[in-house]
C-alpha atoms as a PDB file:
ATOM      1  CA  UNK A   1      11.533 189.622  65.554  1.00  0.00           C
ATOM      2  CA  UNK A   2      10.911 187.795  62.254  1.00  0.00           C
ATOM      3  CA  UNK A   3       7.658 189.146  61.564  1.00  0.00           C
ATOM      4  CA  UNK A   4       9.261 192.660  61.848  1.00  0.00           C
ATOM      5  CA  UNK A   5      12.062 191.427  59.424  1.00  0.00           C
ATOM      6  CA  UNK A   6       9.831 190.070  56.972  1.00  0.00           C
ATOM      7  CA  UNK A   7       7.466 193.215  57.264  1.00  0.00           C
ATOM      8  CA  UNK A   8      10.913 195.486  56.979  1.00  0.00           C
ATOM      9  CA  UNK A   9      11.670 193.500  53.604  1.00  0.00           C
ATOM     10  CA  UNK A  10       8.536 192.935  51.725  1.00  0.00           C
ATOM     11  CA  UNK A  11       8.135 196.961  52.904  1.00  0.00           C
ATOM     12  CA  UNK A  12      11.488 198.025  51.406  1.00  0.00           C
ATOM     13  CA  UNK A  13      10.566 195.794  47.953  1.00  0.00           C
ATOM     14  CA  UNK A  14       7.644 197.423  47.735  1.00  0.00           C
ATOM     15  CA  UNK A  15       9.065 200.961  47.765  1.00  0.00           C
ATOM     16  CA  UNK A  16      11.722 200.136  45.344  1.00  0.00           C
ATOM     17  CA  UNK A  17       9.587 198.093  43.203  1.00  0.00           C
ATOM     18  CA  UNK A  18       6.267 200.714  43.251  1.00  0.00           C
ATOM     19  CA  UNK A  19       8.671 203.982  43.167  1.00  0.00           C
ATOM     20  CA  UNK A  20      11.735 202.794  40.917  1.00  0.00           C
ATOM     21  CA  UNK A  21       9.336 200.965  39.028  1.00  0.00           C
ATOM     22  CA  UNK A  22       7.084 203.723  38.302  1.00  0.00           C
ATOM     23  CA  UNK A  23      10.469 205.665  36.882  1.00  0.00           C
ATOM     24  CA  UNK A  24      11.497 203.030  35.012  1.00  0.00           C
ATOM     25  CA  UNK A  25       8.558 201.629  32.978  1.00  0.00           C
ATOM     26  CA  UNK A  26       6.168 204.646  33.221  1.00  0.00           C
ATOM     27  CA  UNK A  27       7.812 207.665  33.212  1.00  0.00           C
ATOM     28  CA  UNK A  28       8.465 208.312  29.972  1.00  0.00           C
ATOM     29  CA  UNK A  29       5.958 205.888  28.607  1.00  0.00           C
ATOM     30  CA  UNK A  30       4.950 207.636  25.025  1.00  0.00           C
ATOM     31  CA  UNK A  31       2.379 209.790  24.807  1.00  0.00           C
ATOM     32  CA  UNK A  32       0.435 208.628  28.274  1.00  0.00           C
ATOM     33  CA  UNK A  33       4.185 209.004  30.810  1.00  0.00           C
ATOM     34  CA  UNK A  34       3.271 209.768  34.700  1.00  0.00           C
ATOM     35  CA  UNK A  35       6.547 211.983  34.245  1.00  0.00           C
ATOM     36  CA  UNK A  36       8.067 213.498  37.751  1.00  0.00           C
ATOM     37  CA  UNK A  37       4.729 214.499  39.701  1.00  0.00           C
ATOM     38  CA  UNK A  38       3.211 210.444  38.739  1.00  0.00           C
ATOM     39  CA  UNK A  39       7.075 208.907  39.677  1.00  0.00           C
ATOM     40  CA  UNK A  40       6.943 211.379  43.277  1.00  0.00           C
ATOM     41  CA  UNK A  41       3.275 210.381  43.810  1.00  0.00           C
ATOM     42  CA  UNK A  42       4.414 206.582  43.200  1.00  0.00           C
ATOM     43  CA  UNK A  43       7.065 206.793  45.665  1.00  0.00           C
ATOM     44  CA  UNK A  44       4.321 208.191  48.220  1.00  0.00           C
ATOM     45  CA  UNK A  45       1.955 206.165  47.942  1.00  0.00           C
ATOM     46  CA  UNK A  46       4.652 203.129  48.252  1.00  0.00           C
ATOM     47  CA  UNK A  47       4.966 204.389  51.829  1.00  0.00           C
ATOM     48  CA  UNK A  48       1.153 205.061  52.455  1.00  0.00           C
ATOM     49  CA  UNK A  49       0.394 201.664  51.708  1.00  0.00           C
ATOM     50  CA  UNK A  50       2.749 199.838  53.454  1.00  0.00           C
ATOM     51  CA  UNK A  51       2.637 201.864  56.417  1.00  0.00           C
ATOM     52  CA  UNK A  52      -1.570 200.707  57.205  1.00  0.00           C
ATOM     53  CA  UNK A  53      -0.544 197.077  55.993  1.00  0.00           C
ATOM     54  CA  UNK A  54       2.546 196.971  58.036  1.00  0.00           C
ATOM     55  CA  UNK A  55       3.249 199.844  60.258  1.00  0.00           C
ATOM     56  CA  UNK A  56       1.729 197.805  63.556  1.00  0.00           C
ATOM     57  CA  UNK A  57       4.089 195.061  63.000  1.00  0.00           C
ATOM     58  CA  UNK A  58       7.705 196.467  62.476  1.00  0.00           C
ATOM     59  CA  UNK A  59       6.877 200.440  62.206  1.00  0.00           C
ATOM     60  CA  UNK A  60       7.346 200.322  58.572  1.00  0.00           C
ATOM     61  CA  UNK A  61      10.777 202.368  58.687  1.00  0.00           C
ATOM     62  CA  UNK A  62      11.778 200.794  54.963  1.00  0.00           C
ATOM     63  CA  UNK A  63      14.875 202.743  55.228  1.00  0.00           C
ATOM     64  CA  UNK A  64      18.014 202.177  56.825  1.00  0.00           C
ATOM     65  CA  UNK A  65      17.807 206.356  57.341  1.00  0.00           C
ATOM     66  CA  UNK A  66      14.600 206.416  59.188  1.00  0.00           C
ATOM     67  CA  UNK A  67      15.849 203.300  61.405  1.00  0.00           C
ATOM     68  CA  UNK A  68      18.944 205.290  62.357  1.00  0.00           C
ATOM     69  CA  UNK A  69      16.782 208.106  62.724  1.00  0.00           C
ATOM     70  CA  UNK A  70      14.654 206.766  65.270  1.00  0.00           C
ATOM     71  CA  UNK A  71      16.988 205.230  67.267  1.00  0.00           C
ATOM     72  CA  UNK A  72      18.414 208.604  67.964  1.00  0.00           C
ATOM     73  CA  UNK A  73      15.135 210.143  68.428  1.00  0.00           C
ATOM     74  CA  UNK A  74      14.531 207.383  71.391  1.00  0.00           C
ATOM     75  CA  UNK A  75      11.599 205.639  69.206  1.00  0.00           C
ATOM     76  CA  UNK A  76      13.324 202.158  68.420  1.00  0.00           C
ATOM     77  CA  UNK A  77      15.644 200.101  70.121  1.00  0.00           C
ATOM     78  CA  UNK A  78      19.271 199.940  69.357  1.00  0.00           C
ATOM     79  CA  UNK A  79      19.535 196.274  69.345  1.00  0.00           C
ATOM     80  CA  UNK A  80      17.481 195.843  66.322  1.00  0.00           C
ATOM     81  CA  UNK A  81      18.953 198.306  64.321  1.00  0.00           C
ATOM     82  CA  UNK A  82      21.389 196.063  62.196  1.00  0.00           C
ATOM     83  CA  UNK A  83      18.794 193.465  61.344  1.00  0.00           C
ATOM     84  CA  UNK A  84      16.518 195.781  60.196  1.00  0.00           C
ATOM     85  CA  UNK A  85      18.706 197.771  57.810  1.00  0.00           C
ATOM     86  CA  UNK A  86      20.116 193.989  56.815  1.00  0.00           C
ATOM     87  CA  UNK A  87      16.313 193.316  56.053  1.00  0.00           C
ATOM     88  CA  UNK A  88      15.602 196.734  53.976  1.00  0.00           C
ATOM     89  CA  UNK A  89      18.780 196.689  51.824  1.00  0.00           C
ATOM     90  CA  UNK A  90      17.760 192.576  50.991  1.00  0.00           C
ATOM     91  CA  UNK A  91      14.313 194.135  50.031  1.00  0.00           C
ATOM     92  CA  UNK A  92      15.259 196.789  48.105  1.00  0.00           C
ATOM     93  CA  UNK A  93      17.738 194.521  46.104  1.00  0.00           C
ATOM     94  CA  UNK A  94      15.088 191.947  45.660  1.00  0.00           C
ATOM     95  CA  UNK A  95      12.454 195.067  44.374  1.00  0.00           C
ATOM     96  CA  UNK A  96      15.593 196.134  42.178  1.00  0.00           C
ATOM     97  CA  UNK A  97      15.776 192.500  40.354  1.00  0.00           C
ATOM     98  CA  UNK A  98      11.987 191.924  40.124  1.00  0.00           C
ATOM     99  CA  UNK A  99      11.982 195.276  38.408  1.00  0.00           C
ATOM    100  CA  UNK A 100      14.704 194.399  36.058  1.00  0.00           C
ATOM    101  CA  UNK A 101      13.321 190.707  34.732  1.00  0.00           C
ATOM    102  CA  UNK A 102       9.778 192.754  33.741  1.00  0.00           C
ATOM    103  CA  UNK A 103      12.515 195.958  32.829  1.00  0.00           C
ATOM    104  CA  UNK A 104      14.192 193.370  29.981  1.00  0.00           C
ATOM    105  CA  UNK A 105      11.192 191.952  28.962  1.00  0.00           C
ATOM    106  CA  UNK A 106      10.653 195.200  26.837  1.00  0.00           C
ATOM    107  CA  UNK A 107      11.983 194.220  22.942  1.00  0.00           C
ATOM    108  CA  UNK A 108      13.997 197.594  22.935  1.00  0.00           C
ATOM    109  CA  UNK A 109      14.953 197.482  26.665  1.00  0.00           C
ATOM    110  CA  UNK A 110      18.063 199.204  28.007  1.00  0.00           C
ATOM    111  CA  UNK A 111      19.366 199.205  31.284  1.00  0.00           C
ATOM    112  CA  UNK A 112      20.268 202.747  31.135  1.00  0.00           C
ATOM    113  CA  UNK A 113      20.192 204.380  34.760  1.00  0.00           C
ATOM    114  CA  UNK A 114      17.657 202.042  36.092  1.00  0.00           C
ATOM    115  CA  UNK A 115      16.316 204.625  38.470  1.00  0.00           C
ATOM    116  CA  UNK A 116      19.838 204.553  39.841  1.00  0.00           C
ATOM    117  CA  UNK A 117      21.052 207.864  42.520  1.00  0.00           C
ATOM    118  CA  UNK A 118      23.671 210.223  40.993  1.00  0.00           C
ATOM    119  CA  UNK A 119      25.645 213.315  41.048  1.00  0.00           C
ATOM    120  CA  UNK A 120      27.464 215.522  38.517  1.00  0.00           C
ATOM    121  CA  UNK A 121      27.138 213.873  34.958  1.00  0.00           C
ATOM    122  CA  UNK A 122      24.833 211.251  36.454  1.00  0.00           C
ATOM    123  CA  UNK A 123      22.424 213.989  38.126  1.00  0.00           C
ATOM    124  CA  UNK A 124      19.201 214.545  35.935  1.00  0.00           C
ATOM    125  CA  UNK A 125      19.741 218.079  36.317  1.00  0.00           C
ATOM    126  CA  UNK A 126      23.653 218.017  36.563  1.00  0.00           C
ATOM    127  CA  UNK A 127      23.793 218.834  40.171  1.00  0.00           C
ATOM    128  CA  UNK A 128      27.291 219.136  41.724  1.00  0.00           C
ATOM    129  CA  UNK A 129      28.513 216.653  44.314  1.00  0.00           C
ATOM    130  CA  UNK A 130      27.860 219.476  46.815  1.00  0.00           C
ATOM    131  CA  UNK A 131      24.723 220.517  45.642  1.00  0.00           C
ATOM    132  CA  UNK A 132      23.451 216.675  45.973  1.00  0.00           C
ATOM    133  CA  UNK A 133      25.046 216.340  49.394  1.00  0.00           C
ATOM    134  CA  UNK A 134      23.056 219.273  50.551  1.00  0.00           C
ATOM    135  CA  UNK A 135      19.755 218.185  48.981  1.00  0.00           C
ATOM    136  CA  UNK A 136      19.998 214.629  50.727  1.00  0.00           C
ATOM    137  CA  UNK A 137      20.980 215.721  54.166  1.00  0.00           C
ATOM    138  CA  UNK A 138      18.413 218.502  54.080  1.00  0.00           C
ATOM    139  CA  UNK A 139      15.801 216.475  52.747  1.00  0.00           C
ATOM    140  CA  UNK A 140      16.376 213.118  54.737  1.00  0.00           C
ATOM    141  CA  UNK A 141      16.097 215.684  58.133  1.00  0.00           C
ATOM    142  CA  UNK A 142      13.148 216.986  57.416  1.00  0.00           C
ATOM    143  CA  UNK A 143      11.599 213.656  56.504  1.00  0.00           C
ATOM    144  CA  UNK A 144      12.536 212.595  60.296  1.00  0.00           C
ATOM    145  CA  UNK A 145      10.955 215.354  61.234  1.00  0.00           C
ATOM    146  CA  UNK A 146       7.666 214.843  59.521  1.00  0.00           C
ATOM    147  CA  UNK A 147       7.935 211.285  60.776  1.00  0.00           C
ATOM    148  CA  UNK A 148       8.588 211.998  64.573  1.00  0.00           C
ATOM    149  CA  UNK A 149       6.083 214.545  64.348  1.00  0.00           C
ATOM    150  CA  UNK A 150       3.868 212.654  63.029  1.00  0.00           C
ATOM    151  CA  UNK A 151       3.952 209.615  65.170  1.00  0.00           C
ATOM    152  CA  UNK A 152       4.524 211.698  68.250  1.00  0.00           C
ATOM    153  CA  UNK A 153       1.701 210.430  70.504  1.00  0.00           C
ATOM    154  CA  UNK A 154       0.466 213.374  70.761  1.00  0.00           C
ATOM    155  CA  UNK A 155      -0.681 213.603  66.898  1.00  0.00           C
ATOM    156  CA  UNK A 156      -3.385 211.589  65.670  1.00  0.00           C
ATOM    157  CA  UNK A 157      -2.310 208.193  65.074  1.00  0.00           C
ATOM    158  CA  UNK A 158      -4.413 207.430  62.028  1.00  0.00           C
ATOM    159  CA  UNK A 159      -3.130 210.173  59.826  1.00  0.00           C
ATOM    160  CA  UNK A 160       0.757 209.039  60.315  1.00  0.00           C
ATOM    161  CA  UNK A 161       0.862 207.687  57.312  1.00  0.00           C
ATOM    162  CA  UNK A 162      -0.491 210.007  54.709  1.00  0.00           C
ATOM    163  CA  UNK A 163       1.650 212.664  56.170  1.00  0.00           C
ATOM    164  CA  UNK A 164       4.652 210.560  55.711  1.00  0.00           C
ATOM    165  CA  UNK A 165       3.836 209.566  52.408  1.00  0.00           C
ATOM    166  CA  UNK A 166       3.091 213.113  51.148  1.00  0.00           C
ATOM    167  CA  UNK A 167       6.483 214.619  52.762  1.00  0.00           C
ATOM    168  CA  UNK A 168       8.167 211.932  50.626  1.00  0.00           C
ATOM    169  CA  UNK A 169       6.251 213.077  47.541  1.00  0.00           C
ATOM    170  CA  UNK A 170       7.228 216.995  48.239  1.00  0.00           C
ATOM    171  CA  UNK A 171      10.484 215.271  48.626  1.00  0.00           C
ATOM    172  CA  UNK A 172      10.524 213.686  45.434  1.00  0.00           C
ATOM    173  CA  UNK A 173       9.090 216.560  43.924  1.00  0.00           C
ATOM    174  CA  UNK A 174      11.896 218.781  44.820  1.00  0.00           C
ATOM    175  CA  UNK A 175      14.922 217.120  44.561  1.00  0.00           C
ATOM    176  CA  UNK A 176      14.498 214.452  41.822  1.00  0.00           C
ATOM    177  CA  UNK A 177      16.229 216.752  39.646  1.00  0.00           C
ATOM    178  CA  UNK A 178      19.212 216.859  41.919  1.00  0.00           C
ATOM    179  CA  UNK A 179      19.888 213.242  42.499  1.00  0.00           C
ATOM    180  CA  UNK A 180      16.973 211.183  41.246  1.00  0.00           C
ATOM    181  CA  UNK A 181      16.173 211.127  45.416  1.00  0.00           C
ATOM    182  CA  UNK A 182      17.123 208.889  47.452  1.00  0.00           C
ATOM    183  CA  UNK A 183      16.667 209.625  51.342  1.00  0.00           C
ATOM    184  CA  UNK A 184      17.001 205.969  51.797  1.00  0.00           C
ATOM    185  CA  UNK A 185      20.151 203.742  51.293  1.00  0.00           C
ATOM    186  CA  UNK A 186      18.098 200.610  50.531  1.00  0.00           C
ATOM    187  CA  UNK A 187      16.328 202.356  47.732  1.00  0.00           C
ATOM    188  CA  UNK A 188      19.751 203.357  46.336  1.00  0.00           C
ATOM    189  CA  UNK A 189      21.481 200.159  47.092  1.00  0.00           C
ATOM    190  CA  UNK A 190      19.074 198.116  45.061  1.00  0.00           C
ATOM    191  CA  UNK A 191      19.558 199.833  41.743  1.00  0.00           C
ATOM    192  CA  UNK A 192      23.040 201.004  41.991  1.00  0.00           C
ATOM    193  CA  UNK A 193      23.681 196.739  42.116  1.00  0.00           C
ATOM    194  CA  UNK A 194      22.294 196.966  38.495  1.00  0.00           C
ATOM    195  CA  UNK A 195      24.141 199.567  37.271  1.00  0.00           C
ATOM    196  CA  UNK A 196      27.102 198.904  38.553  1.00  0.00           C
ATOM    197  CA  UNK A 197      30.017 201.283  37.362  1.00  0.00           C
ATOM    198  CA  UNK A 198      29.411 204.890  38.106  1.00  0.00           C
ATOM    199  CA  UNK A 199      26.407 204.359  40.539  1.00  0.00           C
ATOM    200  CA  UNK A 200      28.384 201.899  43.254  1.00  0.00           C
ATOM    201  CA  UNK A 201      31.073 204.299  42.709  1.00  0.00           C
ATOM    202  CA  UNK A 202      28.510 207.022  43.732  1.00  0.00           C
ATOM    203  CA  UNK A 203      26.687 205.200  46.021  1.00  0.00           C
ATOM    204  CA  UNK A 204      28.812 206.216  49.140  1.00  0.00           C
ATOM    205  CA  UNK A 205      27.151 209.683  49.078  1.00  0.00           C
ATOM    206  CA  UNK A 206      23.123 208.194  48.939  1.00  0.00           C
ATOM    207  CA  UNK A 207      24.490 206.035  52.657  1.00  0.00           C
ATOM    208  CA  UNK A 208      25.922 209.095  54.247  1.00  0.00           C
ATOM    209  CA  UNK A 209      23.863 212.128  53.410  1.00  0.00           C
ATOM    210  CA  UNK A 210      20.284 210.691  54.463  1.00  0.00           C
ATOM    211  CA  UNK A 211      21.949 208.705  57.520  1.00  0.00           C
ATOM    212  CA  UNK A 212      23.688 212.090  58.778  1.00  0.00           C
ATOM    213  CA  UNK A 213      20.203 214.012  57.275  1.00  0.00           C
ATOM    214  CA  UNK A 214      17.874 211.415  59.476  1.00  0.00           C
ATOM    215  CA  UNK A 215      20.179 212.125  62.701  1.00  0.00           C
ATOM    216  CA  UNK A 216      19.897 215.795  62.043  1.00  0.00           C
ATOM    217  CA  UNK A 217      16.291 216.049  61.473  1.00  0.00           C
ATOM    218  CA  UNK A 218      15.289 213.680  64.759  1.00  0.00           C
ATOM    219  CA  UNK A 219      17.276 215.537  67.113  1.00  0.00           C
ATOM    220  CA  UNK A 220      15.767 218.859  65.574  1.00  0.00           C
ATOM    221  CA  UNK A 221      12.381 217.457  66.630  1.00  0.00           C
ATOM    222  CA  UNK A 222      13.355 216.457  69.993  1.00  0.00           C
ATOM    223  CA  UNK A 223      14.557 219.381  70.722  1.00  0.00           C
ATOM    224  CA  UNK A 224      11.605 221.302  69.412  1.00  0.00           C
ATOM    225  CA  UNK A 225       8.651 218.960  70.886  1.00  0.00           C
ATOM    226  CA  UNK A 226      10.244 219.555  74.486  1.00  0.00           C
ATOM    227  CA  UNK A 227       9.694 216.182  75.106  1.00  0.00           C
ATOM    228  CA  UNK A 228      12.706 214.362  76.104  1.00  0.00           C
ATOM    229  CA  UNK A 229      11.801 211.041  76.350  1.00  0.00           C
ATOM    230  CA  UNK A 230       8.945 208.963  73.764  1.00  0.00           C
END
């Protein structure tokens, strides 16, 4: 069980450090920024990685969401949920404060957002609570779906994780605008600890959409794979 742990956290620091790290130092980098297709390519690629480096020792769920999610879906036992969502959110909050000592070593660094999750004023795009409910749950359910689908047995095993990473890319692609994208409460935890103010005040919504999203979207694919039991 500790290898999984340790694979869940170093995972989850990975994803906040490659993807929020990507938003915050690169992009808007002058002239040469990655801008929103290099930040949702970042993000992708987080998962990519990590899932060949560490998806035969605890799954690689890196997301409190996806755990949930596949304990519905009858992929992971119950009994290790809560240790593995305590290991992501420790991850993600030890990516969050590597990030911010190489952040503020910039000589006109300022915290700013910090690649935090938000809604109304604090949406890039100045989504409405609603709107950035509906863009989590929606988007966290189809990412369960991708990911049951995916590592249904019947798929091919060894293109599980590009599929995975590239839904979370269309993912970021689309709804970054909304809410800066989350789908993951780890990834939203992390940053939000940073912050502080309006993002932990905030962060409430960036738990409940992708956990109710991720229970949506794996009983979808249950039902539609008309297999009952994994």
């Amino acid at each position: 069980m500790l290898s999984k742990l340790s694979a869940e956290f170093f995972g989850t620091a990975w994803l906040v450090l490659g993807g929020c790290g990507a938003a915050v130092l690169a992009a808007g980098f002058p002239d040469v920024g990655i801008g929103l297709l290099g930040v949702s390519l970042a993000f992708g690629l987080t998962v990519v990685t990590m899932a060949y480096a560490i998806g035969h020792i605890s799954g690689c769920h890196l997301n409190p969401a996806v755990s949930v999610g596949l304990v519905i879906g009858g992929r992971h036992p119950a009994s290790e949920l809560l240790p593995y969502v305590a290991a992501q959110v420790a991850g993600a909050i030890a990516g969050a404060g590597v990030l911010y000592v190489i952040a503020s070593g910039a000589p006109d660094f300022v915290l700013g957002g910090f690649a935090a999750n938000g809604y109304a004023e604090n949406s890039p795009g100045g989504y409405t609570m609603m709107a950035a409910l509906v863009a989590e749950v929606v988007m966290t359910a189809f990412f369960l779906f991708v990911i049951m689908g995916a590592t249904d047995k019947r798929a091919p095993a060894a293109l599980a994780p590009l599929a995975i990473g590239l839904c979370l890319t269309l993912i970021h692609l689309i709804s970054i605008p909304v809410t800066n994208t989350s789908v993951n409460p780890a990834r939203s935890t992390g940053p939000a600890l940073f912050v502080g103010g309006w993002a932990l005040q905030q962060l409430w919504l960036f738990w409940v959409a992708p956990i109710v999203g991720a229970a949506i979207g794996s009983m979808a694919y249950r039902m539609t794979s008309g297999v009952s039991d994994e």
